[in-house]
C-alpha atoms as a PDB file:
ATOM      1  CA  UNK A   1     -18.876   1.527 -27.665  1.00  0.00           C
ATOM      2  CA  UNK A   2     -15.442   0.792 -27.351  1.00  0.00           C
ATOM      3  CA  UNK A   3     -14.054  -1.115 -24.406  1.00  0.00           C
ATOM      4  CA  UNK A   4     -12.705   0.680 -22.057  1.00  0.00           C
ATOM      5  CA  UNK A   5      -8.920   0.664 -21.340  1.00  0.00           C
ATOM      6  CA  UNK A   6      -8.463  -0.743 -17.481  1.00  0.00           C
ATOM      7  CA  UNK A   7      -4.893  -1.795 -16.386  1.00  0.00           C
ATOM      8  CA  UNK A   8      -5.317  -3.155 -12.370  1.00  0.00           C
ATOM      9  CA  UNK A   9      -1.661  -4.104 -11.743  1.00  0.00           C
ATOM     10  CA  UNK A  10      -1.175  -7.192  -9.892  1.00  0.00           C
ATOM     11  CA  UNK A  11       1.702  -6.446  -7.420  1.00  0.00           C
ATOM     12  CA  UNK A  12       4.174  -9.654  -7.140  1.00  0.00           C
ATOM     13  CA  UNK A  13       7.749 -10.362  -6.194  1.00  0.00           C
ATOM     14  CA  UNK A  14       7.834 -14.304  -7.035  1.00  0.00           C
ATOM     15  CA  UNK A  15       6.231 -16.503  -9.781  1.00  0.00           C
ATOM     16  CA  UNK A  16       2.546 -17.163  -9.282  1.00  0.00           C
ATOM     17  CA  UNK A  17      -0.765 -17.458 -10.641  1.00  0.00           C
ATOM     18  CA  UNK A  18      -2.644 -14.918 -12.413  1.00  0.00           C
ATOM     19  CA  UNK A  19      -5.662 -14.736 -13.739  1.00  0.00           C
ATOM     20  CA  UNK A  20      -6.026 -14.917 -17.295  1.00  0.00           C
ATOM     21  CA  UNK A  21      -7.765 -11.698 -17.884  1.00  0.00           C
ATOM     22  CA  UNK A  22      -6.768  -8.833 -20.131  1.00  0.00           C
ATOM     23  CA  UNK A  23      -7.505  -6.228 -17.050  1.00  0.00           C
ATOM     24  CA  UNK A  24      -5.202  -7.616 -15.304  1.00  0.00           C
ATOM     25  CA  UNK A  25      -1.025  -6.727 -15.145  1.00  0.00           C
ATOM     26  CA  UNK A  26       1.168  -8.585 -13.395  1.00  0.00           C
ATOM     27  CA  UNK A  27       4.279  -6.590 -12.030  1.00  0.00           C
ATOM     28  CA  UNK A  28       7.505  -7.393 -10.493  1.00  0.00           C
ATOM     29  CA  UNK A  29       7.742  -4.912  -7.541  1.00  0.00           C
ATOM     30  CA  UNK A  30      10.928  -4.178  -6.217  1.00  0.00           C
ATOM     31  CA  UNK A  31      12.582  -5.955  -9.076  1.00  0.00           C
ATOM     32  CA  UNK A  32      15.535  -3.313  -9.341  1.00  0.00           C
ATOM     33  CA  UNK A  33      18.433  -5.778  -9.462  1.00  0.00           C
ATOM     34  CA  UNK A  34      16.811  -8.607  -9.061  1.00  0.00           C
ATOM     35  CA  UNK A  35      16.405 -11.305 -11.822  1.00  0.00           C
ATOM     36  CA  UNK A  36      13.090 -11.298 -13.846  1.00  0.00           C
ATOM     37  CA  UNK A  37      10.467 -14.015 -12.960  1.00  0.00           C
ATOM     38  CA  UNK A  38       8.891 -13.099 -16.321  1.00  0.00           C
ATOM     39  CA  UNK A  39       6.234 -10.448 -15.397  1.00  0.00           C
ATOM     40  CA  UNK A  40       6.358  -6.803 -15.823  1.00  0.00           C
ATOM     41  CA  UNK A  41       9.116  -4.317 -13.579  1.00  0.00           C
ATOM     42  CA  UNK A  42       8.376  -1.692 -11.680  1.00  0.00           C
ATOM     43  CA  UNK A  43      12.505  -0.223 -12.426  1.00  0.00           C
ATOM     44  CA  UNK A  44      11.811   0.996 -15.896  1.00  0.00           C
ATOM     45  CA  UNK A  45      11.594   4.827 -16.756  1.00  0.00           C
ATOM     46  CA  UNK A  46      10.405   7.411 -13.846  1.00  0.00           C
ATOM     47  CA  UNK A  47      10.565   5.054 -10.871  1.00  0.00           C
ATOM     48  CA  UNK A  48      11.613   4.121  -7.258  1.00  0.00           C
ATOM     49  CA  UNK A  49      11.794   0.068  -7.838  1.00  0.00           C
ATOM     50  CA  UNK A  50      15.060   0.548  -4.861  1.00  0.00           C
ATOM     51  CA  UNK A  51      12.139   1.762  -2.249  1.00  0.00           C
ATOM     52  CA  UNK A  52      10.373  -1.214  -1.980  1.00  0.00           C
ATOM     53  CA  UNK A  53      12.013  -2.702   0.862  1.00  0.00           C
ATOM     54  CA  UNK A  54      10.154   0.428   2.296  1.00  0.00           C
ATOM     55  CA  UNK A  55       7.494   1.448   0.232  1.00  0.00           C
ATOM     56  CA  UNK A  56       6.102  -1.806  -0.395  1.00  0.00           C
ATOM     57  CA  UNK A  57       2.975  -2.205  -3.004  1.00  0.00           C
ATOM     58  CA  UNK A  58       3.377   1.610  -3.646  1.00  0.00           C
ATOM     59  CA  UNK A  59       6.529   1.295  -6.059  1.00  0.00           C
ATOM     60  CA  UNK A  60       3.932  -0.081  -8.816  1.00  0.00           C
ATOM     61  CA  UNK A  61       1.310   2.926  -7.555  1.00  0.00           C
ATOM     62  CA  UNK A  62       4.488   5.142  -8.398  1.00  0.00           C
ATOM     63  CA  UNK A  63       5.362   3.383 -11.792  1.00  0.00           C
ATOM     64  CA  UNK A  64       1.444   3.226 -12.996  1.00  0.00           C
ATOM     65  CA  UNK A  65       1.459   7.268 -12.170  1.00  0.00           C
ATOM     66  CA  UNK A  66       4.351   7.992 -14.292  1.00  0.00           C
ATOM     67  CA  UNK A  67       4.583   5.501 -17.232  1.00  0.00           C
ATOM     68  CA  UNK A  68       1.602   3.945 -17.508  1.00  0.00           C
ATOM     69  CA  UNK A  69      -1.614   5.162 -19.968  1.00  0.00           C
ATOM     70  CA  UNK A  70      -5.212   3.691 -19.172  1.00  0.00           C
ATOM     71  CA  UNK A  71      -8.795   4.523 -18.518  1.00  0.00           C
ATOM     72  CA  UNK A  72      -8.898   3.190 -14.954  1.00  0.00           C
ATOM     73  CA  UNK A  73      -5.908   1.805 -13.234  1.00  0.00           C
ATOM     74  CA  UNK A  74      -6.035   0.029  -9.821  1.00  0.00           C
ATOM     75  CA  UNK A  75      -3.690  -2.299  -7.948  1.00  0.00           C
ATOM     76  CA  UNK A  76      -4.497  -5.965  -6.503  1.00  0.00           C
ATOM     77  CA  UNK A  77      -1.704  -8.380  -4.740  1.00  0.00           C
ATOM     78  CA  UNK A  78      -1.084 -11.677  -5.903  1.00  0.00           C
ATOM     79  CA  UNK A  79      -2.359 -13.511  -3.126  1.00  0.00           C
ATOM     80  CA  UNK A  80      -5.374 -10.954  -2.728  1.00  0.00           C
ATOM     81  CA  UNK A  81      -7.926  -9.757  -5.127  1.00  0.00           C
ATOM     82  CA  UNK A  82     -11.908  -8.099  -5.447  1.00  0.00           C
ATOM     83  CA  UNK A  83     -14.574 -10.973  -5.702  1.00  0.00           C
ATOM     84  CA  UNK A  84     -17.995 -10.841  -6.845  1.00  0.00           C
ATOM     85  CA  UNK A  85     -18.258 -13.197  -3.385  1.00  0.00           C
ATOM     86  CA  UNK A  86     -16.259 -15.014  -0.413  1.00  0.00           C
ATOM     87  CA  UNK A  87     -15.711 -18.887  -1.187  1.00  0.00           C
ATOM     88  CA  UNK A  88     -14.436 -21.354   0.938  1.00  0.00           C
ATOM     89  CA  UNK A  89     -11.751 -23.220  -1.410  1.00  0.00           C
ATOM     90  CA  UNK A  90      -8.936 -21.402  -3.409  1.00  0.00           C
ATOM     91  CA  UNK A  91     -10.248 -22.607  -6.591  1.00  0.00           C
ATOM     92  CA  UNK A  92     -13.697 -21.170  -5.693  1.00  0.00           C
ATOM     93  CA  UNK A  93     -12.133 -17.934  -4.925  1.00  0.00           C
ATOM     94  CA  UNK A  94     -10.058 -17.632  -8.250  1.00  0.00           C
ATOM     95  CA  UNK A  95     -13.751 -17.962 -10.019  1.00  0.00           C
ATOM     96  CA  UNK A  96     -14.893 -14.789  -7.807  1.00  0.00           C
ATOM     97  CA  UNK A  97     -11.954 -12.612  -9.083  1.00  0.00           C
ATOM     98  CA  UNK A  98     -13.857  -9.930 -11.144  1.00  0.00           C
ATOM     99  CA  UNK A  99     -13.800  -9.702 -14.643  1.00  0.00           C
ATOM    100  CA  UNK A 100     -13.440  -7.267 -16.980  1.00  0.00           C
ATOM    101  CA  UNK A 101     -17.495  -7.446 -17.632  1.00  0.00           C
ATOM    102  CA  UNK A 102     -17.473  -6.987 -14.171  1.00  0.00           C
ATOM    103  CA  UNK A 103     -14.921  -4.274 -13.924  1.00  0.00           C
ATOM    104  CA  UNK A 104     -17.227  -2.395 -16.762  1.00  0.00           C
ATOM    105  CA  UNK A 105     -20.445  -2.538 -14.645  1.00  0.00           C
ATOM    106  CA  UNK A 106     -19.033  -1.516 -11.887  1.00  0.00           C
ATOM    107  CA  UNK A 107     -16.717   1.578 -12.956  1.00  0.00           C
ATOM    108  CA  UNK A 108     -19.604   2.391 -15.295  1.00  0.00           C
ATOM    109  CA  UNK A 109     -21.255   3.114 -11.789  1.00  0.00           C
ATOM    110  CA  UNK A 110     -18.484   4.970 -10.080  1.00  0.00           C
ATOM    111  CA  UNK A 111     -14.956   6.257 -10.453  1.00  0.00           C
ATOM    112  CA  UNK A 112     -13.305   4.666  -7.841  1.00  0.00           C
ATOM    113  CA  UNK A 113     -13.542   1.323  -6.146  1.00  0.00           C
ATOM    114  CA  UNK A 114     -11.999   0.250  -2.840  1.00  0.00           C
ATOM    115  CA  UNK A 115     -11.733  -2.809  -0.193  1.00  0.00           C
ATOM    116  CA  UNK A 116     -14.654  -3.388   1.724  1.00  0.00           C
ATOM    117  CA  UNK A 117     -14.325  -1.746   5.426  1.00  0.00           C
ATOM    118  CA  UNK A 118     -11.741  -3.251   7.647  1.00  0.00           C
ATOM    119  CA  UNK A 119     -13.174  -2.629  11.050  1.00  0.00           C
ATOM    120  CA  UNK A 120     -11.569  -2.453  14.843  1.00  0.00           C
ATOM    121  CA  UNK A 121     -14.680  -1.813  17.100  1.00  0.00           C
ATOM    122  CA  UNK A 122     -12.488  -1.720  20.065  1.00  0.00           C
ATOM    123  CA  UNK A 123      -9.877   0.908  18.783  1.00  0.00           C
ATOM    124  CA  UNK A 124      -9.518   3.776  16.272  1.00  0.00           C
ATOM    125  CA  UNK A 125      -7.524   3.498  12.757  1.00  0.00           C
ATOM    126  CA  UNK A 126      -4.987   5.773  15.032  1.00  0.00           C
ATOM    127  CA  UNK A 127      -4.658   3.469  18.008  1.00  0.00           C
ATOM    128  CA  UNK A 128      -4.680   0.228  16.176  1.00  0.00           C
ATOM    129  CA  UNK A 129      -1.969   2.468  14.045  1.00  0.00           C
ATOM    130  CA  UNK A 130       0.209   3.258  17.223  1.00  0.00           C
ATOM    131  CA  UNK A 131      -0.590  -0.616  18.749  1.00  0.00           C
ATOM    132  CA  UNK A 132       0.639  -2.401  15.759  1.00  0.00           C
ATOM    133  CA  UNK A 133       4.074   0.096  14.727  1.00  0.00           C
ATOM    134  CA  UNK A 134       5.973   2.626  15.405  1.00  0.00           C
ATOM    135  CA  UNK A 135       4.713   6.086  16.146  1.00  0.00           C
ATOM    136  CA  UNK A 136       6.987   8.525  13.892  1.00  0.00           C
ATOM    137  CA  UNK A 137       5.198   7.672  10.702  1.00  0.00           C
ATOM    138  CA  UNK A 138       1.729   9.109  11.546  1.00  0.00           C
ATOM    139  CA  UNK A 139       3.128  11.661  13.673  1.00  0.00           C
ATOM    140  CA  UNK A 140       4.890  12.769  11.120  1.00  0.00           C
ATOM    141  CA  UNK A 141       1.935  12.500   8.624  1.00  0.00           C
ATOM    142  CA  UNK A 142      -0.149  14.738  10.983  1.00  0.00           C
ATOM    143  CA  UNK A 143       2.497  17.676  10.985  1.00  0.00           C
ATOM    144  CA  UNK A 144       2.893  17.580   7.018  1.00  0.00           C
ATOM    145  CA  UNK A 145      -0.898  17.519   6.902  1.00  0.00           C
ATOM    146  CA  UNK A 146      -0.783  20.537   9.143  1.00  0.00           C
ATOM    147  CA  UNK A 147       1.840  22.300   7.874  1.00  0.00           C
ATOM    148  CA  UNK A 148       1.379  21.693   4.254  1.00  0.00           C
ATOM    149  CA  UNK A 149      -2.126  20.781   3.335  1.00  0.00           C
ATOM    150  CA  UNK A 150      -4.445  22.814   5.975  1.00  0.00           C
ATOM    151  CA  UNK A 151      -7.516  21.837   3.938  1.00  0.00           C
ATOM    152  CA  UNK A 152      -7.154  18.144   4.852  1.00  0.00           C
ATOM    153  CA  UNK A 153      -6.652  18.632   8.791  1.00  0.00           C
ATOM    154  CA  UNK A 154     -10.543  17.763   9.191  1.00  0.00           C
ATOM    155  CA  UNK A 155     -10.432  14.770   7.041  1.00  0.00           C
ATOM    156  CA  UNK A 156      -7.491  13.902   8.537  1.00  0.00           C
ATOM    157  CA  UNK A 157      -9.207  13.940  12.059  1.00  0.00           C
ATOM    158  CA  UNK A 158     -12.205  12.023  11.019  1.00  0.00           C
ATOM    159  CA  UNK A 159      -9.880   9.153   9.707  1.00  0.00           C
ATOM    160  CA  UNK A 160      -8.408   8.615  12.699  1.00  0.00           C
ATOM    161  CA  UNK A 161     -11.018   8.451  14.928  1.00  0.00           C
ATOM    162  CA  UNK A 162     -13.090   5.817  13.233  1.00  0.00           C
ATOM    163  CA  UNK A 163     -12.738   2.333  13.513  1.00  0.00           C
ATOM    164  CA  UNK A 164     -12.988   1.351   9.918  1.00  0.00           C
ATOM    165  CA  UNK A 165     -10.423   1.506   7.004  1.00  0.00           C
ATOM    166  CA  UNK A 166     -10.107   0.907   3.521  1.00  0.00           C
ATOM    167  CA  UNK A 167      -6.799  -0.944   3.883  1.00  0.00           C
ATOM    168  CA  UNK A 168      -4.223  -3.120   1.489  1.00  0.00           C
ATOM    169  CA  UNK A 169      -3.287   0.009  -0.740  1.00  0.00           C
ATOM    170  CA  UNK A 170      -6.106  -1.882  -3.099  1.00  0.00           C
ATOM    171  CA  UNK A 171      -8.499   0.397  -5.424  1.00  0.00           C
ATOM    172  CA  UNK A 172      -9.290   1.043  -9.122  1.00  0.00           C
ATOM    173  CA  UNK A 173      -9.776   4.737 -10.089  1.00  0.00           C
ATOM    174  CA  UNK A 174     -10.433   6.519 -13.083  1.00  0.00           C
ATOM    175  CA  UNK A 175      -7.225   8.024 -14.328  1.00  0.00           C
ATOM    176  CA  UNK A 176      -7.489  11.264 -13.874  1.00  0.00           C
ATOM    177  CA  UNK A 177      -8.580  10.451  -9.747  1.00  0.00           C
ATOM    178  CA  UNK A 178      -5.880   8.004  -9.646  1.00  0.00           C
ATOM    179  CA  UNK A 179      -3.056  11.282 -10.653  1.00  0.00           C
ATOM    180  CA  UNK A 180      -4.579  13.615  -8.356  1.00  0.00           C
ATOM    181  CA  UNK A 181      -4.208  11.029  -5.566  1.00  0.00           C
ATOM    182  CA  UNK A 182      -0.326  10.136  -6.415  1.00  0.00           C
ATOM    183  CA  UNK A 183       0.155  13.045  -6.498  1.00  0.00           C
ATOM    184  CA  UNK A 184      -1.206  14.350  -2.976  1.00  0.00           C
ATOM    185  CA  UNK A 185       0.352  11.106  -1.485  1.00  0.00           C
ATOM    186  CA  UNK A 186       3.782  10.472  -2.900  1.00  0.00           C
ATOM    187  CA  UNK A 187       4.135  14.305  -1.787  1.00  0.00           C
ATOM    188  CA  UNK A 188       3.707  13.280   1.333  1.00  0.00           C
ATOM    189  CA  UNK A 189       5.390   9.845   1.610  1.00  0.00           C
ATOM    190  CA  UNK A 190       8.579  11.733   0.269  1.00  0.00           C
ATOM    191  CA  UNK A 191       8.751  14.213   3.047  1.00  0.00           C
ATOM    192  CA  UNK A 192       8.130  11.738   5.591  1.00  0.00           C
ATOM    193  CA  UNK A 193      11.150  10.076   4.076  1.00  0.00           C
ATOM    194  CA  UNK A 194      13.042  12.763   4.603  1.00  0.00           C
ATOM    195  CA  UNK A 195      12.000  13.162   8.533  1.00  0.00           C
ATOM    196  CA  UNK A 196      11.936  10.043   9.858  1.00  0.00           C
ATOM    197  CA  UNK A 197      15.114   7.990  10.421  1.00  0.00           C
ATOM    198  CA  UNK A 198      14.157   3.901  10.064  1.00  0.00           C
ATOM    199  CA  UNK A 199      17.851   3.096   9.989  1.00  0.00           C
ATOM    200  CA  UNK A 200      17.229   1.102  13.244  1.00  0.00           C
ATOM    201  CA  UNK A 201      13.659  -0.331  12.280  1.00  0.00           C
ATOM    202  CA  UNK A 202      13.549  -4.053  11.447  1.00  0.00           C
ATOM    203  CA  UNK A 203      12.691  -5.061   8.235  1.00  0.00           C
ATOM    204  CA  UNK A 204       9.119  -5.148   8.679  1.00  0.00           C
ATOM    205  CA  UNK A 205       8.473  -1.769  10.557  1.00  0.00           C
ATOM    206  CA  UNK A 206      11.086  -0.682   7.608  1.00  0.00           C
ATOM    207  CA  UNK A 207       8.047  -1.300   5.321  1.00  0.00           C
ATOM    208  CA  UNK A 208       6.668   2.261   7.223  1.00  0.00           C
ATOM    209  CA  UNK A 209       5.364   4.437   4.393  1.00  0.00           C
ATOM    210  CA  UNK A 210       3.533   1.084   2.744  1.00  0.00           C
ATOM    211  CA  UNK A 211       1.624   1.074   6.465  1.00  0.00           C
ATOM    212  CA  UNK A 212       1.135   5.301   6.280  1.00  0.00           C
ATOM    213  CA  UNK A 213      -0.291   5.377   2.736  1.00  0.00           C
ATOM    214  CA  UNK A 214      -3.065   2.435   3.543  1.00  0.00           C
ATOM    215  CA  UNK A 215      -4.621   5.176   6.315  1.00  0.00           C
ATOM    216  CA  UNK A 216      -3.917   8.191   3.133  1.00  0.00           C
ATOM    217  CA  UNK A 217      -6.396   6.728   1.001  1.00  0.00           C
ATOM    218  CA  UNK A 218      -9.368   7.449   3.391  1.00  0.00           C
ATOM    219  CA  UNK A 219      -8.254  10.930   4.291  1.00  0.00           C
ATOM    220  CA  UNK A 220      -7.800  11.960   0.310  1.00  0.00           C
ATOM    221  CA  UNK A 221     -10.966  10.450  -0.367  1.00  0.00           C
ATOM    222  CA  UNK A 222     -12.596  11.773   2.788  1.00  0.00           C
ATOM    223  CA  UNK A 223     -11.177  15.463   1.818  1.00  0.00           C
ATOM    224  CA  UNK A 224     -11.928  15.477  -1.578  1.00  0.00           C
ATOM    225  CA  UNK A 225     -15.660  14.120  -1.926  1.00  0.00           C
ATOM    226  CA  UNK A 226     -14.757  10.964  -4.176  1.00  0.00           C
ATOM    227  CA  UNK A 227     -18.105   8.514  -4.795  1.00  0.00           C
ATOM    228  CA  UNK A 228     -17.032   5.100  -4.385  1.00  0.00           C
ATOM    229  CA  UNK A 229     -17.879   1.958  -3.974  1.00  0.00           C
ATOM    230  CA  UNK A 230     -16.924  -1.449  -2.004  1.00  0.00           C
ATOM    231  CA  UNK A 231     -15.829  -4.334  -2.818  1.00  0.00           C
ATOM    232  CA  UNK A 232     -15.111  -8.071  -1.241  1.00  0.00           C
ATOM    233  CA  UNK A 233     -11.763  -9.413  -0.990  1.00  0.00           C
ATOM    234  CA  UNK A 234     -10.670 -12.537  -0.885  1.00  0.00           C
ATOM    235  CA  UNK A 235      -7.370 -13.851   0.247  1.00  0.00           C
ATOM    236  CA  UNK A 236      -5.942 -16.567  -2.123  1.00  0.00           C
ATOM    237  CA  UNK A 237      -4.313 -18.787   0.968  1.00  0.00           C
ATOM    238  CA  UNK A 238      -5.444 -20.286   4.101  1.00  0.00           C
ATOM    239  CA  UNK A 239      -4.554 -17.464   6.706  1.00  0.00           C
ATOM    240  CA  UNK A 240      -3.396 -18.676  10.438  1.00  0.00           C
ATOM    241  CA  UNK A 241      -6.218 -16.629  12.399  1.00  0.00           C
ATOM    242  CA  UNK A 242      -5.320 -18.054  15.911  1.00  0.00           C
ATOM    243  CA  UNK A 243      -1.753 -16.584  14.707  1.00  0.00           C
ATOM    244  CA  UNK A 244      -3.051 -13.526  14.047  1.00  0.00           C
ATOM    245  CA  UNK A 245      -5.535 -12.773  16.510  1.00  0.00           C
ATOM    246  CA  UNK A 246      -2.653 -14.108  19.041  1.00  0.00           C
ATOM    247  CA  UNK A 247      -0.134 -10.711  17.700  1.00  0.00           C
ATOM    248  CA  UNK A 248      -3.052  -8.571  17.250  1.00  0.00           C
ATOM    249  CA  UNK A 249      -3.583  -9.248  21.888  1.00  0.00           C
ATOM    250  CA  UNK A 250       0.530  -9.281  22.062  1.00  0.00           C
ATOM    251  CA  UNK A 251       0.429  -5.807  20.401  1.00  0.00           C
ATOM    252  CA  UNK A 252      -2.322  -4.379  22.469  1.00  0.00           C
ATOM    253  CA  UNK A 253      -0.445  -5.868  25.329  1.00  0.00           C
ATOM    254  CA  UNK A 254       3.172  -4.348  24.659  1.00  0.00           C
ATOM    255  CA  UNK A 255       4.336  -7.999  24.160  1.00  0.00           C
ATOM    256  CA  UNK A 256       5.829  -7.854  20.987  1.00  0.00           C
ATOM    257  CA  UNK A 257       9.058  -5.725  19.963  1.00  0.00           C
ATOM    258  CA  UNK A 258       9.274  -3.677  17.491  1.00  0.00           C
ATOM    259  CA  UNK A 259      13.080  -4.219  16.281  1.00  0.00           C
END
């Protein structure tokens, strides 16, 4: 049987290391006028390469959708990728990234694989939402759901309340899954564009519809009855917990600003 064709895009703006694995893509996101550091753009033929600043991840999502052919596509970050397991040291962790042996088993399994559960306990995906940016977003995602697609108001609901998320705009889908979802969510993202005025966000709440689409994913699959399954991630770098743990209380708090 012939291998199948998986492309899982490996979203970068800066030179770095990639695994040496036919599966994977390196791409230059947001490299519209930028100068090439030798990887794949996200600027050539149907694209939105500009929107990074404010779609983050998603402008290689968008590219994929519209110029790119393959079995199964999917989308990792440079610094974080699925591993068969967590390991302690970065050169342990680089082993762990799944392979395309892996990638076979697995998709062989199911058509879709996601990040293992992020989970709050002490708050919904909608408070920790509202706690962490600003509130025009996902009220603005809730109207367009409402207005536009009826048939996902339930799903919608359900995502909210939990306490658990599928987050980092990471998967792998089979292709025709992975056009269906675009589809549904660029559809969205674009008219929330077109409501909400950011010209007075800060750069980081700027990157709004990159912080929408990670809570879209659940409600699409939620909606639309998609098997999946999940799968560890591992973060590349050291991460400053005390750091974060320390915004996460200043958010809950009202401490922090959001401009």
């Amino acid at each position: 049987m012939d291998s199948l064709n998986i492309k899982i895009m490996v979203a970068a703006h800066k030179p770095y290391w990639m695994p040496q694995d036919d599966v994977y893509m390196p791409i230059h996101v947001g490299c519209e006028g930028k100068e090439s550091i030798g990887f794949t753009g996200d600027n050539t033929g149907d694209n939105i390469s500009a929107k990074n600043p404010h779609y983050c991840e998603l402008t290689a999502l968008y590219w994929a959708w519209k110029n790119l052919q393959a079995d199964y596509t999917g989308l990792v970050h440079y610094r974080r990728y699925f591993t068969n397991k967590e390991a302690r040291s970065i050169e342990g962790k680089r082993a762990a990234i799944l392979s395309r042996a892996d990638w076979e088993s697995l998709l062989a399994e199911t058509p879709v694989i996601v990040a293992d559960k992020r989970r709050y306990y002490i708050e919904s995906n909608k408070s920790h939402y509202l706690h962490a940016h600003h509130a025009e977003g996902l009220q603005a995602l809730d109207e367009i759901i409402r207005a536009d697609y009826p048939e996902y108001i339930e799903a919608h609901d359900t995502v909210m309340k939990r306490t658990w998320a599928h987050m980092f705009n990471m998967f792998v889908m089979r292709k025709d899954l992975y056009d269906a979802y675009c589809q549904w969510m660029f559809d969205i993202l674009f008219k929330i564009e077109d409501r909400v005025d950011i010209s007075s966000y800060s750069a980081y709440e700027a990157r709004i519809f990159g912080f929408v689409s990670e809570l879209m994913l659940d409600i699409w699959l939620e909606k639309n009855g998609v098997p999946y399954r999940e799968q560890n991630v591992s973060f590349l770098e050291k991460q400053n917990w005390v750091r974060k743990g320390g915004l996460f209380v200043a958010r809950k708090l009202g401490l922090t600003t959001s401009h």
